[in-house]
Protein backbone atom coordinates (compact mmCIF):
# COMPACT_ATOMS: atom_id res chain seq x y z
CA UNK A 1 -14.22 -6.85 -0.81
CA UNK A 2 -13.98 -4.27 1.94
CA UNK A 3 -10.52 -3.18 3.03
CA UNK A 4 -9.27 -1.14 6.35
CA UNK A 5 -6.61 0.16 6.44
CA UNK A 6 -4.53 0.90 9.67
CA UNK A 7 -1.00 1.75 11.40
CA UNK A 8 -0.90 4.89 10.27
CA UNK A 9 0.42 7.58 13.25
CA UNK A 10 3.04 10.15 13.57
CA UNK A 11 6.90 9.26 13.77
CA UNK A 12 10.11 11.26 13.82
CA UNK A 13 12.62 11.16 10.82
CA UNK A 14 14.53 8.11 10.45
CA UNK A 15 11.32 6.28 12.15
CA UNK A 16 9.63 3.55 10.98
CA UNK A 17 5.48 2.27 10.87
CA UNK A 18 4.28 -1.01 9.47
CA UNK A 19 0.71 -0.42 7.26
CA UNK A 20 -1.44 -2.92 7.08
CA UNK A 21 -4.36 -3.57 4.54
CA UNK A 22 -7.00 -5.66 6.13
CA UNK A 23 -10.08 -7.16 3.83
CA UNK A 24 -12.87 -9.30 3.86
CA UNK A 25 -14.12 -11.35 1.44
CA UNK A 26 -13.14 -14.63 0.03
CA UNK A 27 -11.11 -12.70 -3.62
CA UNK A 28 -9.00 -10.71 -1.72
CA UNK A 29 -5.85 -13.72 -2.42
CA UNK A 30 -6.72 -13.81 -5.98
CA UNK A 31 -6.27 -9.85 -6.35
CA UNK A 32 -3.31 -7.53 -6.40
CA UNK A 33 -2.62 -4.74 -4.34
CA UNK A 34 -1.08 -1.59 -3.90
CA UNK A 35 -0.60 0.79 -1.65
CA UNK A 36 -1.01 4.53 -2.22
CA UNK A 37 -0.04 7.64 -0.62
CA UNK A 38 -1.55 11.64 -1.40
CA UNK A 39 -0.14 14.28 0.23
CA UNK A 40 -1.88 17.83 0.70
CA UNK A 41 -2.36 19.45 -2.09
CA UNK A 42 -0.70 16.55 -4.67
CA UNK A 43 -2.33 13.92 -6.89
CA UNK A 44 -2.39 10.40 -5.36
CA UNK A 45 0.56 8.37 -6.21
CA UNK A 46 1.34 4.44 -6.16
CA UNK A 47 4.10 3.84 -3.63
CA UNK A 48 4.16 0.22 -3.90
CA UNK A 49 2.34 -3.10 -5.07
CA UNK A 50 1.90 -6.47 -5.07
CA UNK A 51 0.81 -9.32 -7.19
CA UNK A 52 -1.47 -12.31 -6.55
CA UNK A 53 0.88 -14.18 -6.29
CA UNK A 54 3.95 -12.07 -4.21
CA UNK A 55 5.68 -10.20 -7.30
CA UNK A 56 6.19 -6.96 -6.15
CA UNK A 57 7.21 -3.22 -7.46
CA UNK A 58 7.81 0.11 -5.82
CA UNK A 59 7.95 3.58 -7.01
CA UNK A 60 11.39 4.77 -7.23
CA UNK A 61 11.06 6.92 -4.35
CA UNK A 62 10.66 4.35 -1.62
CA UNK A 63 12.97 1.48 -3.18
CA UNK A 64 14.94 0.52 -0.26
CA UNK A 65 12.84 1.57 2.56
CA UNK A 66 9.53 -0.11 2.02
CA UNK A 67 8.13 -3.62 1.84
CA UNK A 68 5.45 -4.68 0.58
CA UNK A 69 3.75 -8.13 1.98
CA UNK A 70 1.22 -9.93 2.48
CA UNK A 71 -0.72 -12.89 4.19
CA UNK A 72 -3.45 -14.48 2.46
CA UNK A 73 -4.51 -16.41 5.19
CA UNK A 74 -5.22 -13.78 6.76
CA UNK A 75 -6.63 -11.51 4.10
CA UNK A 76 -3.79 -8.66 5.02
CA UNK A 77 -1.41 -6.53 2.91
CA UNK A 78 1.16 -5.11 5.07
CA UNK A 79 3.64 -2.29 4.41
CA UNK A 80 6.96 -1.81 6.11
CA UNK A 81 7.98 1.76 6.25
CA UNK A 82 11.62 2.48 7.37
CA UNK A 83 13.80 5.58 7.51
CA UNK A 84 11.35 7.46 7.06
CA UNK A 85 11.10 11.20 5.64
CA UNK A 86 9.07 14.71 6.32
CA UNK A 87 8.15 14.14 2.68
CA UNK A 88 6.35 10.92 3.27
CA UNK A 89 3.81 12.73 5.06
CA UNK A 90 0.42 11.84 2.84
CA UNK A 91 -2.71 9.55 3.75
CA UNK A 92 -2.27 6.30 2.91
CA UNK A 93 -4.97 3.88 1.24
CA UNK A 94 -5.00 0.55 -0.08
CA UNK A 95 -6.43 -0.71 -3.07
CA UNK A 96 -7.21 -4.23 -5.10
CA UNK A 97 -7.06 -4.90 -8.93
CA UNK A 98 -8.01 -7.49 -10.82
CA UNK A 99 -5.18 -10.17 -11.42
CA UNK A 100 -5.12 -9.35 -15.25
CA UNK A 101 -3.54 -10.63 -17.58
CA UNK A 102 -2.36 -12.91 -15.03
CA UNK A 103 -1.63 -13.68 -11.21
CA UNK A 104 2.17 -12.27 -11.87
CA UNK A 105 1.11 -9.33 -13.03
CA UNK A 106 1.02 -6.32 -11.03
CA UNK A 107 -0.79 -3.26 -11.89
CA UNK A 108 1.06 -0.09 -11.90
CA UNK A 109 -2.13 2.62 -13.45
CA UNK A 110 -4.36 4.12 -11.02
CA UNK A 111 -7.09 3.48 -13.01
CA UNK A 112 -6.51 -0.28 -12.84
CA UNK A 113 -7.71 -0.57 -9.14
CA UNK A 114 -11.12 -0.50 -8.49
CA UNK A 115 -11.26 -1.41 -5.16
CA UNK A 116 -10.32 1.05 -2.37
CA UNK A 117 -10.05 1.78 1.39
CA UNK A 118 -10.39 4.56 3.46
CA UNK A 119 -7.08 6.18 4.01
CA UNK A 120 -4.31 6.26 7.14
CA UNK A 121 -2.62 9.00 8.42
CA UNK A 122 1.37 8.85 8.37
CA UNK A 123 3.06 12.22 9.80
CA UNK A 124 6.69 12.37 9.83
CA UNK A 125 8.15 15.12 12.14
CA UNK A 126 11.56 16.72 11.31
């Protein structure tokens, strides 16, 4: 599966983007995936994901703002970014894990997705 991710750009604080995760191949519904963000000079960090099967989970600091979706039909993860903040300036990438133990679950470990995109830009001017 190849993903592409896009929407990145630059917005002013209190703006909002919408990600999306686009992927070929026929697993990509049968996957999870999250959405990651690293920022210059910090570790890459898991901002939000999504089960096979819609559960989702976000990191504590974007509950509220961000939503995670996606479209199987068309083999797209989207994120929703609102109100957004100078510190969630980072590249984003997207990423696929294996559906294991089960379609609910959704993987919260780096290490568990093995699959990844090349990243998007999101600037966020004060």
């Amino acid at each position: 599966v190849q993903l592409q991710a896009s929407g990145g750009g630059l917005v002013q604080t209190g703006g909002s983007l919408r990600l999306s995760c686009a992927a070929s191949g026929s697993s990509f519904s049968i996957r999870a995936v999250g959405w990651f963000r690293q920022a210059p000079g910090k570790q890459r960090e898991l901002a939000a994901a999504i089960s096979s099967v819609g559960s989702t989970r976000y990191a504590d600091f974007v509950k509220g703002r961000f939503t995670i979706s996606r479209d199987n039909a068309k083999n797209t993860v989207y994120l929703e970014m609102n109100s957004l903040e100078p510190e969630d300036t980072a590249v984003y990438y997207c990423a696929t894990a294996p559906s294991y133990p089960g379609p609910w679950y959704i993987p919260w470990r780096r290490d568990e997705y093995d699959n990844w995109g090349q990243g998007t830009q999101v600037t966020v001017s004060s």
